[in-house]
Protein backbone atom coordinates (compact mmCIF):
# COMPACT_ATOMS: atom_id res chain seq x y z
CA UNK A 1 112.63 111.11 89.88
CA UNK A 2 113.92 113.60 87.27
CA UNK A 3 115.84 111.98 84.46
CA UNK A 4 118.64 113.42 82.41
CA UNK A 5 117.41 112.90 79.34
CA UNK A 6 113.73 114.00 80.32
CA UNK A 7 113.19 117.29 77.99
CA UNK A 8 109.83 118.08 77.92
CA UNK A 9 108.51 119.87 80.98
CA UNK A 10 105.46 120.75 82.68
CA UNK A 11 104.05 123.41 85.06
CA UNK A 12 102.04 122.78 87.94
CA UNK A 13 99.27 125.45 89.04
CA UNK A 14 96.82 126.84 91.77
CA UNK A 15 93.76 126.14 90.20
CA UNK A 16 93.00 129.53 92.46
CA UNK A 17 95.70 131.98 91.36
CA UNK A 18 97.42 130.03 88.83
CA UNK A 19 100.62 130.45 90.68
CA UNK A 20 103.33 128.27 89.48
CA UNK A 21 103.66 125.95 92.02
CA UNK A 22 106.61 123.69 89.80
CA UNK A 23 107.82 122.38 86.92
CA UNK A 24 108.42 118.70 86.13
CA UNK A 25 109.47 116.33 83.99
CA UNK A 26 107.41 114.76 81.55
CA UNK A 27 108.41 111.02 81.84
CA UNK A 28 108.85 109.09 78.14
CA UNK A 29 108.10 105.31 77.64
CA UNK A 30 111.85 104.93 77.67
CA UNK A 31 111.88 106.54 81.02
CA UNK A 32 109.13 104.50 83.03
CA UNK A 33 110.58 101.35 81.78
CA UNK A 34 114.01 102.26 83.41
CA UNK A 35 111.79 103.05 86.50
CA UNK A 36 110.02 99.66 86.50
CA UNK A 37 113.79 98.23 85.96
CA UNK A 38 115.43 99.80 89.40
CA UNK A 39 112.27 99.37 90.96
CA UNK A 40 112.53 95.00 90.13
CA UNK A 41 115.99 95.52 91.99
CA UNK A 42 114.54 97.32 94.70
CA UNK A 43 111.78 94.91 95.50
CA UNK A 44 114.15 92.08 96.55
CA UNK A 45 115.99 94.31 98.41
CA UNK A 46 112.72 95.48 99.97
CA UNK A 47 111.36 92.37 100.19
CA UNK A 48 114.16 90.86 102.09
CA UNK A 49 113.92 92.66 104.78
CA UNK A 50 110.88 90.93 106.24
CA UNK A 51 107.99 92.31 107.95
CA UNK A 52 109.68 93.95 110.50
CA UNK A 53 112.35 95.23 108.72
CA UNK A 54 109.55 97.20 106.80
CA UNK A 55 107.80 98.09 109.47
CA UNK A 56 110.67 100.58 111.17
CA UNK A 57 110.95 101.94 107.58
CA UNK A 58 106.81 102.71 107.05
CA UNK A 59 107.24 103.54 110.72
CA UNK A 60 109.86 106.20 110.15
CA UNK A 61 107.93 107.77 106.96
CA UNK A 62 104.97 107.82 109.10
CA UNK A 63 106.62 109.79 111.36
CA UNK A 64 107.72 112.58 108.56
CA UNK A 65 104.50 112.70 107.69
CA UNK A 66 103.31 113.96 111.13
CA UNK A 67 105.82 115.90 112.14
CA UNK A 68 105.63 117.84 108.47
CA UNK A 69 101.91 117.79 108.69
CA UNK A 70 101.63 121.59 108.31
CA UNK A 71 104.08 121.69 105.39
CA UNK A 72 102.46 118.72 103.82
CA UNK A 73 98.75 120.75 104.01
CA UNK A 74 100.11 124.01 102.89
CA UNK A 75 101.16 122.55 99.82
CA UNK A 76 98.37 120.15 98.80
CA UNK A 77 96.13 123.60 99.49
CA UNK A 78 98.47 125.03 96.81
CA UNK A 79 97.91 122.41 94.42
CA UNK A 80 94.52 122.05 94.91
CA UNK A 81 93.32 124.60 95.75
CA UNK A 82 91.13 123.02 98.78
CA UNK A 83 91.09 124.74 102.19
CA UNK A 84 94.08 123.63 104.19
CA UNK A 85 91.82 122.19 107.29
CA UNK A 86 90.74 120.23 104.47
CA UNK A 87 94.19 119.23 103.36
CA UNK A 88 94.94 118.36 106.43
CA UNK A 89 92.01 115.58 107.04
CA UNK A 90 92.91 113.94 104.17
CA UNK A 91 96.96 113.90 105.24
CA UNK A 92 95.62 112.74 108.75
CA UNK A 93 93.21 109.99 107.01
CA UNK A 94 96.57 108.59 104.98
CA UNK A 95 98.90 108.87 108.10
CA UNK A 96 96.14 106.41 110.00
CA UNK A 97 96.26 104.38 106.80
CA UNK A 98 99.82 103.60 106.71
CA UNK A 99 99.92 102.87 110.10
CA UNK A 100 97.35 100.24 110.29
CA UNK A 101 99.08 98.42 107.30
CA UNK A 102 102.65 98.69 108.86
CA UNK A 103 101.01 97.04 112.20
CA UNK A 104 99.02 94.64 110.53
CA UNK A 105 100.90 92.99 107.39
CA UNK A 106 102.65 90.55 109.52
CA UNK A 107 99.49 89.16 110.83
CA UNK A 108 97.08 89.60 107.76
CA UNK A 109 100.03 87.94 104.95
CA UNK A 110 102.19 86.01 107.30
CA UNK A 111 102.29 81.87 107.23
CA UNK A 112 99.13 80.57 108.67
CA UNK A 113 98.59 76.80 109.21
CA UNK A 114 95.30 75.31 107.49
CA UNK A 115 93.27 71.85 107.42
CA UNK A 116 94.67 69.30 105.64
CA UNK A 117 91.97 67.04 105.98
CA UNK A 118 91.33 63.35 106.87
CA UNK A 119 92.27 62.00 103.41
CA UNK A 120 95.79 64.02 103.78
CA UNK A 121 96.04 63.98 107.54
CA UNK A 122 100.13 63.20 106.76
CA UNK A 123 100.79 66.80 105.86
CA UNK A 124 101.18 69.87 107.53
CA UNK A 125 99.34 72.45 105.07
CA UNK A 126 100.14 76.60 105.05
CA UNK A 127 99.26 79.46 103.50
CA UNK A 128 101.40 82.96 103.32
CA UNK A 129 101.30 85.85 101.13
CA UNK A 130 104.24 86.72 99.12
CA UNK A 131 104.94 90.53 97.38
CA UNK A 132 103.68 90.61 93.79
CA UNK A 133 107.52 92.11 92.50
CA UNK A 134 106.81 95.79 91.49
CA UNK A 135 103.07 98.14 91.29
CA UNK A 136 102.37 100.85 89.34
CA UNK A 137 99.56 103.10 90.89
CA UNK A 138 98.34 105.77 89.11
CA UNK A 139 96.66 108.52 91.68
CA UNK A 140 94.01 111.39 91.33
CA UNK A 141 94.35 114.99 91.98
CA UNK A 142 91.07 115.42 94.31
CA UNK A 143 93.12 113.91 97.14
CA UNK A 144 96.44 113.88 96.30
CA UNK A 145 97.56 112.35 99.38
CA UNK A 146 94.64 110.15 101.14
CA UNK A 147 93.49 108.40 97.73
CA UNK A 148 97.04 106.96 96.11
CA UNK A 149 98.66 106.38 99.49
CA UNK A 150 95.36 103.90 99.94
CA UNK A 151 97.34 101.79 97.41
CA UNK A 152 101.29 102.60 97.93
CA UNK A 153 101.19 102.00 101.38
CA UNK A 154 99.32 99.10 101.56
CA UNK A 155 101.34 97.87 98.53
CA UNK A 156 105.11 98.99 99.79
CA UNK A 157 103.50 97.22 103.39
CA UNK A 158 103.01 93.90 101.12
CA UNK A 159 106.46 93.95 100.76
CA UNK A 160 106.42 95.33 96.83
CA UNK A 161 108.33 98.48 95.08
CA UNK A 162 106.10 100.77 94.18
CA UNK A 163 106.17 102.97 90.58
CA UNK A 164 103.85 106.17 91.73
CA UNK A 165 102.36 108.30 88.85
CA UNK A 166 100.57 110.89 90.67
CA UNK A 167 97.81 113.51 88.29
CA UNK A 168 99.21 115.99 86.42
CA UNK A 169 97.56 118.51 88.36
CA UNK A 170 99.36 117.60 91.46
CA UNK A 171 102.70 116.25 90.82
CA UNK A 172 104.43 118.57 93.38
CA UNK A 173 102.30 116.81 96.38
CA UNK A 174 103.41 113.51 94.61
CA UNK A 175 106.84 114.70 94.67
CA UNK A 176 107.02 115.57 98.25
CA UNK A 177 105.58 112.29 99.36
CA UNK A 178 108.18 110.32 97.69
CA UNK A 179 111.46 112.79 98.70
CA UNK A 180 109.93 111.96 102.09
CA UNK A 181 110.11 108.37 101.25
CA UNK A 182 113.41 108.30 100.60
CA UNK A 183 114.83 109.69 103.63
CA UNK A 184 114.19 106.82 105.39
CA UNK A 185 115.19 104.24 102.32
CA UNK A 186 118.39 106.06 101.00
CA UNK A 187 119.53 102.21 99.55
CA UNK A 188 117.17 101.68 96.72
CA UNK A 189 114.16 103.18 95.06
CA UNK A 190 111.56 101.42 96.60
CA UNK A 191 109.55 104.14 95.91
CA UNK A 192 109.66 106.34 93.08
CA UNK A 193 108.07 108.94 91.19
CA UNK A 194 107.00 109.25 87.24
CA UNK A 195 105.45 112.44 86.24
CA UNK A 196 103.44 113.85 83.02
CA UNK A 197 100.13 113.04 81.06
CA UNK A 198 98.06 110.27 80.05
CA UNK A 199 101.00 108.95 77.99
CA UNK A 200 103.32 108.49 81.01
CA UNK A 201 100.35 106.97 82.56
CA UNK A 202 99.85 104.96 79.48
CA UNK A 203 103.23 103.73 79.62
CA UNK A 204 103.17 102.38 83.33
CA UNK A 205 100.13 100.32 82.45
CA UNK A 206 101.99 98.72 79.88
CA UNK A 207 105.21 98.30 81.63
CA UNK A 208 106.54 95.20 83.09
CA UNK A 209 104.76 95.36 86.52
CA UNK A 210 102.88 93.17 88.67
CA UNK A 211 100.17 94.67 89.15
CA UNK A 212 98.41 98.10 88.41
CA UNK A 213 96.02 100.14 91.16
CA UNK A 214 94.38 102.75 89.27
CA UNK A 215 92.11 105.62 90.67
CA UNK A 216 90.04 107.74 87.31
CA UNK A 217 87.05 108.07 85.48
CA UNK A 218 85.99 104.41 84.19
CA UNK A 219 86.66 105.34 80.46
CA UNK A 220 90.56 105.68 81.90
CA UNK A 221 90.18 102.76 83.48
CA UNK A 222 88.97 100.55 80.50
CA UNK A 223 91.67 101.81 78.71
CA UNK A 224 94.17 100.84 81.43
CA UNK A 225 92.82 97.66 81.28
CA UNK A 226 93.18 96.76 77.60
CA UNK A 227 96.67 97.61 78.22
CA UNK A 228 97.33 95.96 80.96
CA UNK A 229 95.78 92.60 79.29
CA UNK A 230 98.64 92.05 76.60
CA UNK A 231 100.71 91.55 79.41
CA UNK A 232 97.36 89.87 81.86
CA UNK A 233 99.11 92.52 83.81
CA UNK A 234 96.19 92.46 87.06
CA UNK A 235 94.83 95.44 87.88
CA UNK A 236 92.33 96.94 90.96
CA UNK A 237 90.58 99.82 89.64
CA UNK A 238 88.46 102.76 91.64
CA UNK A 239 86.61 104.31 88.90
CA UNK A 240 84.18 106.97 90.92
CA UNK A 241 80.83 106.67 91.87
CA UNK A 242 77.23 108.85 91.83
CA UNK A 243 76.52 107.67 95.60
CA UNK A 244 73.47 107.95 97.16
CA UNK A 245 72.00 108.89 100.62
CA UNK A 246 68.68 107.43 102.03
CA UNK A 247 66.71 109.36 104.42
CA UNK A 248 64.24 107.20 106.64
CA UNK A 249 61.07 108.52 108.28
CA UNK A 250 62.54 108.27 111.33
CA UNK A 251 65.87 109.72 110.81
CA UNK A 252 67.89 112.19 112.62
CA UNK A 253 66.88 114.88 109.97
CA UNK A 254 70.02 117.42 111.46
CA UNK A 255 72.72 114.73 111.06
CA UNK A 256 70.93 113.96 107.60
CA UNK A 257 71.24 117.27 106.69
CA UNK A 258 74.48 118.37 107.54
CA UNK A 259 75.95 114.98 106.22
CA UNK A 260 74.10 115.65 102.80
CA UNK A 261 75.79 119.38 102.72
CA UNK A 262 79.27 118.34 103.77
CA UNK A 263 78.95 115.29 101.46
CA UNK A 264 77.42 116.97 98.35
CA UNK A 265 80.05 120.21 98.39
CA UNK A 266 83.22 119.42 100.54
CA UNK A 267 86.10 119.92 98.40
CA UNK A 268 84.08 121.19 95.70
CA UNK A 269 81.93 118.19 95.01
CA UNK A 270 85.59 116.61 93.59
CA UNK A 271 84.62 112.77 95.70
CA UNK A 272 84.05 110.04 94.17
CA UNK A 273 82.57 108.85 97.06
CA UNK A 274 80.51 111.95 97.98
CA UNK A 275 77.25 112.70 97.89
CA UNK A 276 75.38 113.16 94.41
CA UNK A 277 71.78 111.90 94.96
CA UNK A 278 69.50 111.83 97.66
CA UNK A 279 66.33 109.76 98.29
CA UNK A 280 63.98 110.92 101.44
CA UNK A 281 61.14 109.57 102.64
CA UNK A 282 57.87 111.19 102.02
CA UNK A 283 56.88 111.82 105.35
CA UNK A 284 60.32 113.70 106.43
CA UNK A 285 60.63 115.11 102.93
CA UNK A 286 60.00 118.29 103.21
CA UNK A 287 61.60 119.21 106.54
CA UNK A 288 64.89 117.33 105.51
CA UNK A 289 64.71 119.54 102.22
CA UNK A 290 64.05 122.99 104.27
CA UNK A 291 67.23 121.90 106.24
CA UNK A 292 69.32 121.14 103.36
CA UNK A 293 68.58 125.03 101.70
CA UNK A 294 68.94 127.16 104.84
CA UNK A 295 72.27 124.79 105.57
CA UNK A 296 73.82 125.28 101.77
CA UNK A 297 72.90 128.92 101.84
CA UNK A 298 76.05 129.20 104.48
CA UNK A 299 78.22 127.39 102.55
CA UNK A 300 80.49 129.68 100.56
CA UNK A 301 83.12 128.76 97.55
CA UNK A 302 86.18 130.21 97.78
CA UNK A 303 85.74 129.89 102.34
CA UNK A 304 84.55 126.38 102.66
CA UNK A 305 85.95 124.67 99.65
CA UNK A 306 88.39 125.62 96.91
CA UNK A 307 87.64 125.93 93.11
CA UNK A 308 87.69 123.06 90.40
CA UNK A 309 90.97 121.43 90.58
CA UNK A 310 90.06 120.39 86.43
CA UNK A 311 89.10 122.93 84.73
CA UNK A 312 87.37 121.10 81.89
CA UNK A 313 84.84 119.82 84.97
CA UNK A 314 82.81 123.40 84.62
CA UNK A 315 81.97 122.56 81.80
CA UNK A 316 80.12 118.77 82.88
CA UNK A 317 78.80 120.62 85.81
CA UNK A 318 77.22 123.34 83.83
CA UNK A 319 75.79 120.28 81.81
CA UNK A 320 74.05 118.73 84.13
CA UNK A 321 72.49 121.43 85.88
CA UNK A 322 71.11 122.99 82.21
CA UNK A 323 69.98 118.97 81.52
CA UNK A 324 68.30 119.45 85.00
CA UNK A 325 66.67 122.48 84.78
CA UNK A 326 65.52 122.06 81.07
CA UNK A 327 63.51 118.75 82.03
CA UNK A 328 61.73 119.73 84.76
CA UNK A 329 63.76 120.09 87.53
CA UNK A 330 64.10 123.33 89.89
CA UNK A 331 67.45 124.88 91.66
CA UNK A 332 66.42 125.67 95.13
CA UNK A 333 70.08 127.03 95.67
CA UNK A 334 72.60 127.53 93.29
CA UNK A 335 71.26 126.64 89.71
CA UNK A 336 71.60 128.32 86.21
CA UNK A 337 74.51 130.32 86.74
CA UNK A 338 76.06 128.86 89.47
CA UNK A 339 79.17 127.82 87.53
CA UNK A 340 81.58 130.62 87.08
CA UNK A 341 85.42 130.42 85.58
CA UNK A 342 86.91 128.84 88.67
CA UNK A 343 84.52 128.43 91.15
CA UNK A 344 80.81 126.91 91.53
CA UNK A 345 78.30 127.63 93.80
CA UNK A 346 76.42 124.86 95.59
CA UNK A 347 73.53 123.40 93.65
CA UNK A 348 70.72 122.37 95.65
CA UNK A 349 68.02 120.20 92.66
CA UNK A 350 64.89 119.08 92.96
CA UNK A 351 62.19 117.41 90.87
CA UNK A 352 64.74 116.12 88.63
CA UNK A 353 63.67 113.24 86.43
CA UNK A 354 65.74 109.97 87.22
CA UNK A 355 66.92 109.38 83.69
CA UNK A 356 68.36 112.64 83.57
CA UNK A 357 72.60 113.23 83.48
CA UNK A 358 72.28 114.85 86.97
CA UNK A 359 71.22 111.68 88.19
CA UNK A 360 72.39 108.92 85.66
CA UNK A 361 76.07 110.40 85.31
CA UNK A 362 79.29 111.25 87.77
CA UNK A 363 78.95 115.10 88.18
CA UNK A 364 82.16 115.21 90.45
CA UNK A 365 81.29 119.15 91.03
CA UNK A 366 79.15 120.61 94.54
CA UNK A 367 75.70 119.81 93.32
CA UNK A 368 73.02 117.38 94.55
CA UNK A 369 69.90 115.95 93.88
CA UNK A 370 67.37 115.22 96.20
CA UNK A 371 63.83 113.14 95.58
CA UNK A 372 60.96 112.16 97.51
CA UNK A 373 59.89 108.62 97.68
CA UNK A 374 56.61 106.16 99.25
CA UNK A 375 59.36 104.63 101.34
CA UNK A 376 62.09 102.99 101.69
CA UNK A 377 61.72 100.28 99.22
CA UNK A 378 61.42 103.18 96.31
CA UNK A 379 64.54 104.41 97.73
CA UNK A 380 66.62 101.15 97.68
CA UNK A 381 65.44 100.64 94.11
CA UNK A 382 66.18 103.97 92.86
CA UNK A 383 69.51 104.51 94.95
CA UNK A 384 70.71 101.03 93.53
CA UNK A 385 68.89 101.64 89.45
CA UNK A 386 72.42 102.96 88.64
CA UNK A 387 75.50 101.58 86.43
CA UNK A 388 77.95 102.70 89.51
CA UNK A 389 78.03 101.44 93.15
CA UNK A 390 80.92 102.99 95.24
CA UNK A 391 79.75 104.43 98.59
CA UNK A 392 75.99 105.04 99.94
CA UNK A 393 74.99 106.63 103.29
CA UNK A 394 71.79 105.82 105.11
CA UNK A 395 70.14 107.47 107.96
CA UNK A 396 67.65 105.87 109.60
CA UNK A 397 67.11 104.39 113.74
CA UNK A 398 65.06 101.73 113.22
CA UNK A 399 66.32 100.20 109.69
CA UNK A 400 70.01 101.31 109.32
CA UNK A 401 71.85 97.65 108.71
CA UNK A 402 68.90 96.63 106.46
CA UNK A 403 69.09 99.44 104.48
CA UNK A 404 72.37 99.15 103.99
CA UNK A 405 72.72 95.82 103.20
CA UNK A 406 70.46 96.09 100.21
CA UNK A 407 72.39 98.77 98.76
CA UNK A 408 74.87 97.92 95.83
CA UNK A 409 77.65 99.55 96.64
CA UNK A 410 80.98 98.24 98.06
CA UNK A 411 80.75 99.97 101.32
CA UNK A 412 77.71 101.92 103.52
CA UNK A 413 77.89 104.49 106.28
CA UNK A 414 75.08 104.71 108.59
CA UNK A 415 74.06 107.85 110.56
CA UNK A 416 77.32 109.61 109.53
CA UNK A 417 78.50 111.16 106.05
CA UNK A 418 80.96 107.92 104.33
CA UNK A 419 82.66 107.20 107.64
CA UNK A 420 84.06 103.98 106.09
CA UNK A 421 86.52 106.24 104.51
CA UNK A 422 88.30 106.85 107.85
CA UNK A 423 88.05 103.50 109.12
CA UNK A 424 91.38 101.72 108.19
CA UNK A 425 90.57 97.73 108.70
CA UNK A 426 87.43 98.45 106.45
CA UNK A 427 88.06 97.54 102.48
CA UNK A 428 87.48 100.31 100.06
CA UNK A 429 85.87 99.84 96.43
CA UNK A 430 83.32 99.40 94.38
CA UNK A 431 80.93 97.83 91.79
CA UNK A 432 79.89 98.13 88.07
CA UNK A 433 81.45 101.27 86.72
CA UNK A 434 82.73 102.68 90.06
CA UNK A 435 85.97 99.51 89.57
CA UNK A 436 86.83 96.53 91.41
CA UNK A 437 89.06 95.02 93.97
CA UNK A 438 89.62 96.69 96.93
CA UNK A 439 91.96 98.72 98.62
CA UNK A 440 92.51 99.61 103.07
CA UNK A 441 91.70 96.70 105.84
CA UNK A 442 93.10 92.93 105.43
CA UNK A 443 91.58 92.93 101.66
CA UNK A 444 93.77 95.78 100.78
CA UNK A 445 96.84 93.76 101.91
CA UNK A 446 96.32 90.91 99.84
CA UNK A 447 95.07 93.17 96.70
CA UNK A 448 98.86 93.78 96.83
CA UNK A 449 100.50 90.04 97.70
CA UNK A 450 100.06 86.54 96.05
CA UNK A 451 98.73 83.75 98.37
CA UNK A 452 101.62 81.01 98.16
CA UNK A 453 99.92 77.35 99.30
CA UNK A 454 102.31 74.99 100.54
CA UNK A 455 102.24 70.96 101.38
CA UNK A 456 104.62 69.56 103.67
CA UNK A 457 104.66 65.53 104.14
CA UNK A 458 105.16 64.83 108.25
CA UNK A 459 104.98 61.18 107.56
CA UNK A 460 104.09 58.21 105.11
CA UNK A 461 100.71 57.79 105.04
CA UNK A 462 98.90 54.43 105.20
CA UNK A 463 96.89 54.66 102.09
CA UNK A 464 98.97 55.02 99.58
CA UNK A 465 96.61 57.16 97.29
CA UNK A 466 98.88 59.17 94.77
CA UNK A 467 100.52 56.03 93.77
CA UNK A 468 101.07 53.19 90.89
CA UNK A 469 100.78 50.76 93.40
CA UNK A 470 97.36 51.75 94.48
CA UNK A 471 95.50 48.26 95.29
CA UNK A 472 91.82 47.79 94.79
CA UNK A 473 91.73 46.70 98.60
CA UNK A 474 93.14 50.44 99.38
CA UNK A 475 90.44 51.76 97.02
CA UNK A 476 87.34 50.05 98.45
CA UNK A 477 88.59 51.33 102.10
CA UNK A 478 88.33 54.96 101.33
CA UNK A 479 85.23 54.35 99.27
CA UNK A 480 83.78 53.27 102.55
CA UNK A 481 85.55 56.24 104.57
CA UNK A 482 84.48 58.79 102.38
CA UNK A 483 80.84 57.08 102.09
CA UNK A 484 80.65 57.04 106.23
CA UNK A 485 81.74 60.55 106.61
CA UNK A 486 80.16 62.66 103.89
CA UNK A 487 77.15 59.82 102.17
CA UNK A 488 74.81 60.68 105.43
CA UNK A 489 71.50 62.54 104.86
């Protein structure tokens, strides 16, 4: 959505080249409350047409989106900078998304019947889930398309218009996404675009919308919050993570391995729900750690993953590998000098003391710790003695669902690197500073509705309870109901 009156511009880059990928508007306060306005219109429109009447539009976008897959990749590797094969799993990730919320909203947030009870056996009792009016989502740049499309389609599925302020580093994938959007809804804006800094973003938050999914850094996402409150605007916030992955003594130490490598330096290490720390079991330690080195001494920057999208992110990389290093800790690969202008070289750290900022803070750049512990006990502790709890991974045959149910984090994989990602009907989000509420599966639907309870009377009842003319014979009656069914030991 480019304004008239929008003046100042900005220039989006290849954080590999810096190639000029576009320029866009920089949307004013003025400018996102005009947004939020159309878009108020636009939800009754879109709300009106039902379920199904949705579901041939998400179908028909869903359809773009696979037949322009290649286009669609080729630019997010532009904006990024990430390989396009990696592009392309996060467009491919997205595309399942959407559909399993355009098949499923009818069932998950259409009128169910419930209980009414003995007492209220006279009414018929329902529950359905009505849109929330208009969201504002405010998305990342590490995946441009996977991460805010987690929210808008499960949001525009819900029945709601949607306000989309994607980063400023990757406005032209944001762009594209919504211009594909409206081929298939030329009537109103159901879905439109904002673009420019944290003051555009700013300005959504403190907009007139129902409700705000935000994906950032937590100090972003207090600060979305505390606007958001003047309004008790609700919010569902995805605020990163420093996930772990436990290795068992009897693990498959190859899949641990290669799931710690791809985990710890896909995309550069830019995941919130990658892999940052690693806790393996004494007995396995050193052979899992021998496979980890010779595996990240293939991995090249530049071939397998792209440079930092940010670059202000070398410089909290280069942090927490000198904070490493200086207490203690050794660089098997990678290591002092490892972070150059664009790129960084996979960091590989051992011996690192747990109250260090390589292990207490979000490094969001391709390095990775990796302890030994007694067993598995140490590990759970260790794994869950942090203020975040997004994703965790465990590998182990015997142990697996125990593990991971003692982990506090909102979701686990188990014998495979954050496979919950992929996995549409799952929820998505986390604990403590990684956010709250969730996003994907039946949870994600109703993040984005309002349940609506409703009463229907069928017939008079014979005790008259809600009533002046309650007698003291009616009273002592369902004392002795209530004392029959629910007064037994």
């Amino acid at each position: 959505m480019t304004t008239a009156h929008a003046v100042d511009t900005f220039d989006s880059l290849n954080p590999a080249t810096d190639e000029v990928i576009g320029t866009f508007p920089v949307h004013t306060a003025d400018q996102v409350e005009e947004a939020v306005a159309r878009a108020k219109d636009a939800a009754a429109w879109w709300a009106g047409l039902g379920f199904s009447g949705r579901a041939d539009r998400l179908a028909a976008w869903k359809g773009i989106l696979a037949r322009r897959l290649t286009e669609l990749c080729k630019l997010v590797s532009e904006e990024t900078g990430k390989p396009t094969g990696d592009a392309q799993l996060e467009s491919v990730l997205a595309i399942e998304h959407l559909a399993w919320a355009t098949k499923n909203a009818h069932r998950v947030l259409g009128r169910k019947r419930r209980s009414p009870g003995l007492l209220l056996a006279n009414q018929a009792a329902s529950v359905e889930y009505q849109p929330l009016g208009v969201v504002g989502v405010i998305g990342p740049w590490n995946y441009p398309v996977h991460t805010p499309l987690g929210s808008v389609s499960y949001a525009l599925a819900a029945g709601n218009a949607v306000v989309f302020k994607p980063s400023e580093y990757t406005p032209a994938v944001g762009t594209w996404l919504v211009d594909a959007f409206a081929e298939v809804v030329p009537e109103y804006p159901v879905l439109q675009l904002v673009t420019g800094f944290g003051p555009t973003g700013a300005a959504l938050s403190h907009a007139e919308v129902d409700k705000i999914a935000f994906t950032g850094s937590a100090a972003t996402g207090r600060k979305i919050m505390t606007a958001a409150a003047k309004r008790l605007t609700p919010v569902v916030i995805e605020a990163g993570g420093k996930d772990p992955v436990l290795v068992d003594e009897d693990a498959d130490l190859d899949a641990a391995a290669e799931a710690t490598v791809w985990g710890a330096f896909s995309n550069a290490g830019q995941t919130c729900a990658g892999v940052e720390r690693v806790y393996a079991h004494e007995r396995v330690y050193d052979e899992f750690l021998a496979k980890v080195v010779a595996l990240t001494e293939q991995v090249e920057p530049g071939q397998d993953y792209g440079p930092m999208t940010m670059p202000s992110q070398l410089a909290i990389v280069r942090r927490h590998i000198a904070d490493a290093l200086a207490r203690g800790g050794r660089a098997l690969v990678g290591g002092e000098g490892a972070v150059g202008d664009r790129y960084v070289r996979p960091t590989v750290l051992v011996d690192v003391p747990e109250d260090s900022e390589a292990v207490r803070e979000e490094t969001f750049g391709p390095t990775v710790t990796i302890a030994k512990v007694a067993d598995m006990d140490e590990a759970v502790e260790k794994a869950n003695d942090s203020a975040y709890g997004l994703g965790s991974t465990v590998f182990s045959r015997r142990r697996g669902m125990e593990l991971a149910r003692r982990l506090r984090t909102g979701q686990t994989a188990i014998n495979a690197p954050f496979s919950f990602v992929g996995i549409a009907s799952l929820p998505f989000g986390g604990v403590g500073e990684s956010g709250f509420g969730r996003i994907h599966g039946e949870e994600g639907l109703r993040e984005f509705a309002r349940p609506k309870a409703i009463a229907r009377q069928r017939f008079t009842a014979p005790l008259a309870l809600t009533s002046f003319a309650r007698s003291a014979k009616t009273e002592a009656l369902v004392g002795k109901l209530i004392s029959r069914l629910h007064g037994r030991r």
